[in-house]
Protein backbone atom coordinates (compact mmCIF):
# COMPACT_ATOMS: atom_id res chain seq x y z
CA UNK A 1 -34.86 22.97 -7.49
CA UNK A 2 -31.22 22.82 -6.21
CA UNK A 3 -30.14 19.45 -5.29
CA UNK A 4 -27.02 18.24 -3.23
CA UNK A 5 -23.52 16.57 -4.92
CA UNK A 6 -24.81 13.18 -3.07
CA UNK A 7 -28.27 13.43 -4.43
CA UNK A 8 -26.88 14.23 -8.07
CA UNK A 9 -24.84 11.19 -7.71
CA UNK A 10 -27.90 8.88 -6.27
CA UNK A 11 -30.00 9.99 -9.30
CA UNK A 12 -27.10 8.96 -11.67
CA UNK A 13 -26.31 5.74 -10.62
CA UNK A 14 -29.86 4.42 -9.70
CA UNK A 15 -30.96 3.13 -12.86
CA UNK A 16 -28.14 0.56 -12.67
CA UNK A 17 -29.08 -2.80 -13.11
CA UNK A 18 -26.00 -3.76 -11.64
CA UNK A 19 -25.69 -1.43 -8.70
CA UNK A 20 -25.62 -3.55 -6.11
CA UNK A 21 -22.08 -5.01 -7.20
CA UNK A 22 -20.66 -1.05 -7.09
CA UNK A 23 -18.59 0.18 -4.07
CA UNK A 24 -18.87 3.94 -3.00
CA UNK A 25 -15.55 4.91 -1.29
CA UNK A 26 -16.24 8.63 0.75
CA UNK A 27 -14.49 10.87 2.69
CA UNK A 28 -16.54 10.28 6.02
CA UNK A 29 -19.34 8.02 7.72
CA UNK A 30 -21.94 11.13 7.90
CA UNK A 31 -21.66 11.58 3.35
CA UNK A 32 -22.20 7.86 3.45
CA UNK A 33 -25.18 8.13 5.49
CA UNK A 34 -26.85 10.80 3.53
CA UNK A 35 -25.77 8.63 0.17
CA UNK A 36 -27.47 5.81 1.44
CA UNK A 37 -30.73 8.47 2.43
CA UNK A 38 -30.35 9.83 -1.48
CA UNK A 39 -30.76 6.31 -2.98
CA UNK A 40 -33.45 5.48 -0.62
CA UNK A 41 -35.17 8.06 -1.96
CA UNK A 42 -33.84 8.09 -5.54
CA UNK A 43 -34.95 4.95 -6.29
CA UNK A 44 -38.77 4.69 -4.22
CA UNK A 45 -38.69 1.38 -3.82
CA UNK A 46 -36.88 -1.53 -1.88
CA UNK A 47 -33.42 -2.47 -3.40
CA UNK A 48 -29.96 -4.07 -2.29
CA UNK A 49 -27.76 -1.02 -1.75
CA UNK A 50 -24.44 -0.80 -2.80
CA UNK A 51 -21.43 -1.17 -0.44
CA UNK A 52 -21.01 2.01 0.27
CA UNK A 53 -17.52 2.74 2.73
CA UNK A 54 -15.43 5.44 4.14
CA UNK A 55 -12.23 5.83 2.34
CA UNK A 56 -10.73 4.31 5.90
CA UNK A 57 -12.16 1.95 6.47
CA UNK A 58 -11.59 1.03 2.59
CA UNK A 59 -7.89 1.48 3.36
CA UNK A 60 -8.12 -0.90 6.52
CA UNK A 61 -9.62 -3.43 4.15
CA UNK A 62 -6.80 -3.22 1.80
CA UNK A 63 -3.93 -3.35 4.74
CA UNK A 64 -2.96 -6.25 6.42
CA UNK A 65 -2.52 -4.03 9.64
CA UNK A 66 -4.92 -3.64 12.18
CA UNK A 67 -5.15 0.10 13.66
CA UNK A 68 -4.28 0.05 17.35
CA UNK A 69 -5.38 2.07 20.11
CA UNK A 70 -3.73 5.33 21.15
CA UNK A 71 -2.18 3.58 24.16
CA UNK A 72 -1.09 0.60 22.85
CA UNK A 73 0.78 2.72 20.38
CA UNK A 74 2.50 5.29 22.86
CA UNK A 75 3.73 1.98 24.68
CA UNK A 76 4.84 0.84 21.21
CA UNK A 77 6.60 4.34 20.80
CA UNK A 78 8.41 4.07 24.34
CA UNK A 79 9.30 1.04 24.43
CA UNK A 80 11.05 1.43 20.46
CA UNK A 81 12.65 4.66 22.24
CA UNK A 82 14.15 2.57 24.76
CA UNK A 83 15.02 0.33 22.71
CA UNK A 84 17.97 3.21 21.34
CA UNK A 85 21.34 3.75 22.34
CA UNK A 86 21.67 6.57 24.48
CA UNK A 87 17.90 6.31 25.85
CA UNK A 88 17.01 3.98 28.46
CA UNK A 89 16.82 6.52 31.23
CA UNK A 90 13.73 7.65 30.52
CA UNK A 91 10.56 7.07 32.67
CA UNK A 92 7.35 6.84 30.47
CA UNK A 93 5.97 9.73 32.34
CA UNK A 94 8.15 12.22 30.77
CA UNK A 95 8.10 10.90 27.78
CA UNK A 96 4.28 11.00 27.68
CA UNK A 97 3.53 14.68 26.27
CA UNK A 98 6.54 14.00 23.72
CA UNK A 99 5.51 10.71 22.36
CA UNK A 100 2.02 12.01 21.62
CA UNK A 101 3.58 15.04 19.48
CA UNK A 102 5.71 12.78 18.12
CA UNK A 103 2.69 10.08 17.61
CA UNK A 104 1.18 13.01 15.62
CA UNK A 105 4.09 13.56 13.65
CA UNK A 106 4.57 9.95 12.53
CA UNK A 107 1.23 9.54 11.59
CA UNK A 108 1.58 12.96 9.33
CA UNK A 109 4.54 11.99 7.92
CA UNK A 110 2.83 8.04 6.62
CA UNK A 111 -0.71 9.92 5.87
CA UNK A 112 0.66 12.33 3.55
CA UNK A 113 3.33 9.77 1.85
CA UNK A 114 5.92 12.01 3.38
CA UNK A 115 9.69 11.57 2.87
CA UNK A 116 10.58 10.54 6.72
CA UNK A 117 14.06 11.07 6.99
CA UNK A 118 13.85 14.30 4.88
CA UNK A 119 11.46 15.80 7.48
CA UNK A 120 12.74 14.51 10.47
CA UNK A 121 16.22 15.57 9.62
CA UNK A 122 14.31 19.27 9.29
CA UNK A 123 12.78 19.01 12.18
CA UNK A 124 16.05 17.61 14.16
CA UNK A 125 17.81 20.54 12.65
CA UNK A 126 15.01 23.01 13.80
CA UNK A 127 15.24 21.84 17.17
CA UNK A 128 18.59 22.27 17.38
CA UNK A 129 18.72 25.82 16.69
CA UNK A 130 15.91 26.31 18.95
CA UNK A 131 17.79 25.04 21.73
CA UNK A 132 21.77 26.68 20.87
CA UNK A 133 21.41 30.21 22.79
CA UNK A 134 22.36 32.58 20.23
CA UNK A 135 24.95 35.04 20.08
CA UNK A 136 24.03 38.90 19.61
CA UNK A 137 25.26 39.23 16.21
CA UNK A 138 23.25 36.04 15.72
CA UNK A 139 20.32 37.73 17.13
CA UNK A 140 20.57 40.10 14.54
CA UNK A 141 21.05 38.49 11.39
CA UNK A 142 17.49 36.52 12.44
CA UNK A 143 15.80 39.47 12.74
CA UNK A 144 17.00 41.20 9.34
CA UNK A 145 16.59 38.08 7.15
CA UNK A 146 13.44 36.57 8.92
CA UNK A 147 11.86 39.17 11.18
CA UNK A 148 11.78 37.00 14.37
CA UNK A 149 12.95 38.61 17.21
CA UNK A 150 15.53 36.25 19.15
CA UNK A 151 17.00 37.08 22.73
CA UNK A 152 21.20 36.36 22.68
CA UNK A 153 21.67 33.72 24.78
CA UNK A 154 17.83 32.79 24.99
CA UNK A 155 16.61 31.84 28.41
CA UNK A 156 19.12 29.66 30.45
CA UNK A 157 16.24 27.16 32.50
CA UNK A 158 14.40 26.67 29.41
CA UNK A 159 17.96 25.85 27.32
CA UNK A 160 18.97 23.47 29.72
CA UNK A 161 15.18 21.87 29.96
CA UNK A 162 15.00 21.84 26.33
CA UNK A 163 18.95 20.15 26.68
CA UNK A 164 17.22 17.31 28.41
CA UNK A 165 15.08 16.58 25.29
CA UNK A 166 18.12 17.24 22.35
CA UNK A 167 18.67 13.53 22.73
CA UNK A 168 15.13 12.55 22.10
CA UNK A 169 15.17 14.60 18.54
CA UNK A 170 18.48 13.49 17.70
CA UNK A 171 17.27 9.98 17.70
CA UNK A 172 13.85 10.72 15.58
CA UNK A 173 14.86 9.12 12.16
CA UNK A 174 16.02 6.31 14.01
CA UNK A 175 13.00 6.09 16.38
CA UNK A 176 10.66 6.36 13.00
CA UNK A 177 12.41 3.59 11.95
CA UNK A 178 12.29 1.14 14.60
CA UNK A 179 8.68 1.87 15.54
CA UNK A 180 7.06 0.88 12.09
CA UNK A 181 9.42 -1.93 11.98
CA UNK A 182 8.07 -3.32 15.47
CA UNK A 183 4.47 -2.06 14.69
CA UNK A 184 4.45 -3.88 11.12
CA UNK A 185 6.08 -6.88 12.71
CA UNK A 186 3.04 -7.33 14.97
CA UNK A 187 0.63 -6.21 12.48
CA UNK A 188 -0.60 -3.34 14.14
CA UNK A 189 -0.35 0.11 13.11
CA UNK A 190 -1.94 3.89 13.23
CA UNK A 191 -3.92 5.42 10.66
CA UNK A 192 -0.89 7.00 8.36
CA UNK A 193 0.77 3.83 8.75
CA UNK A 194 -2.11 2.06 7.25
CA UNK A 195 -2.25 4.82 4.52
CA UNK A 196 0.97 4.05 3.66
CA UNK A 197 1.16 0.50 3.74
């Protein structure tokens, strides 16, 4: 008979005297569900279960930030972008659909233990040659060396609408800064912040 990884584990551990003092940290709520099942039926009679947690809410525990809601932390976001020379004529409305990709990217950047300013400096430099129209000869050397196919001069409305957002990238090590600084000064944060804290 094949068993599962959980129920391996639950057959291990259940002859513990001491079980009930042991934390299980897992990936997700649904493995710490079926752990719990496996020990119910591993051990086939009533005991105190172990503390048994998802590696979250483990890394909550350890944080002395709480994680804040979506909302709260786009506000958070726009209001720390306002906060920046050069940006206070915003509204929050267009900077909606941007401060949730840039949410995203935050949290990727703290989650994975990231060097910030080494990947936001890539990414400010990839958005600025996304946004330069190109020259033919430019055109060309992109296509030998990478095989992307680039059009010289690139598309004039979507240059000058992506010309309205070169100050928002510009200012994205800066804006990374002063958003965890306000975030950990109220003791909120989102998930990668916690991570990394």
């Amino acid at each position: 008979m094949k068993h599962s990884f959980l129920s391996l584990v639950a057959r291990a551990f259940i002859a513990d005297p001491d079980l009930h003092k042991t934390l299980f940290v897992l990936p997700n709520r649904r493995s710490c569900t079926f752990l719990r099942n496996e020990l119910h039926l591993a051990a086939r009679r009533s005991m105190i279960m172990p503390g048994i947690v998802t590696i979250s809410d483990f890394v909550a525990e350890q944080s002395n930030l709480v994680e804040a809601d979506r909302v709260e932390l786009l506000f958070a976001l726009f209001n720390a972008y306002k906060s920046l020379k050069g940006t206070q004529n915003v509204t929050f409305e267009r900077f909606l659909y941007w401060g949730d990709t840039i949410l995203n990217d935050f949290n990727d950047i703290d989650m994975y233990l990231v060097n910030s300013d080494e990947v936001l400096k890539n990414l400010v430099d990839y958005k600025e040659i996304n946004t330069n129209p190109l020259t033919e000869k430019q055109c060309e050397v992109i296509l030998r060396y990478w095989g992307e196919q680039r059009t010289p001069g690139g598309d004039e409305s979507l240059f000058e609408k992506s010309e309205k957002y070169r100050v928002l990238w510009s200012k994205l090590p800066e804006l990374y800064n002063e958003f965890r600084r306000e975030l950990i000064k109220r003791g909120i944060g989102y998930p990668g912040l916690i991570y990394r804290s």
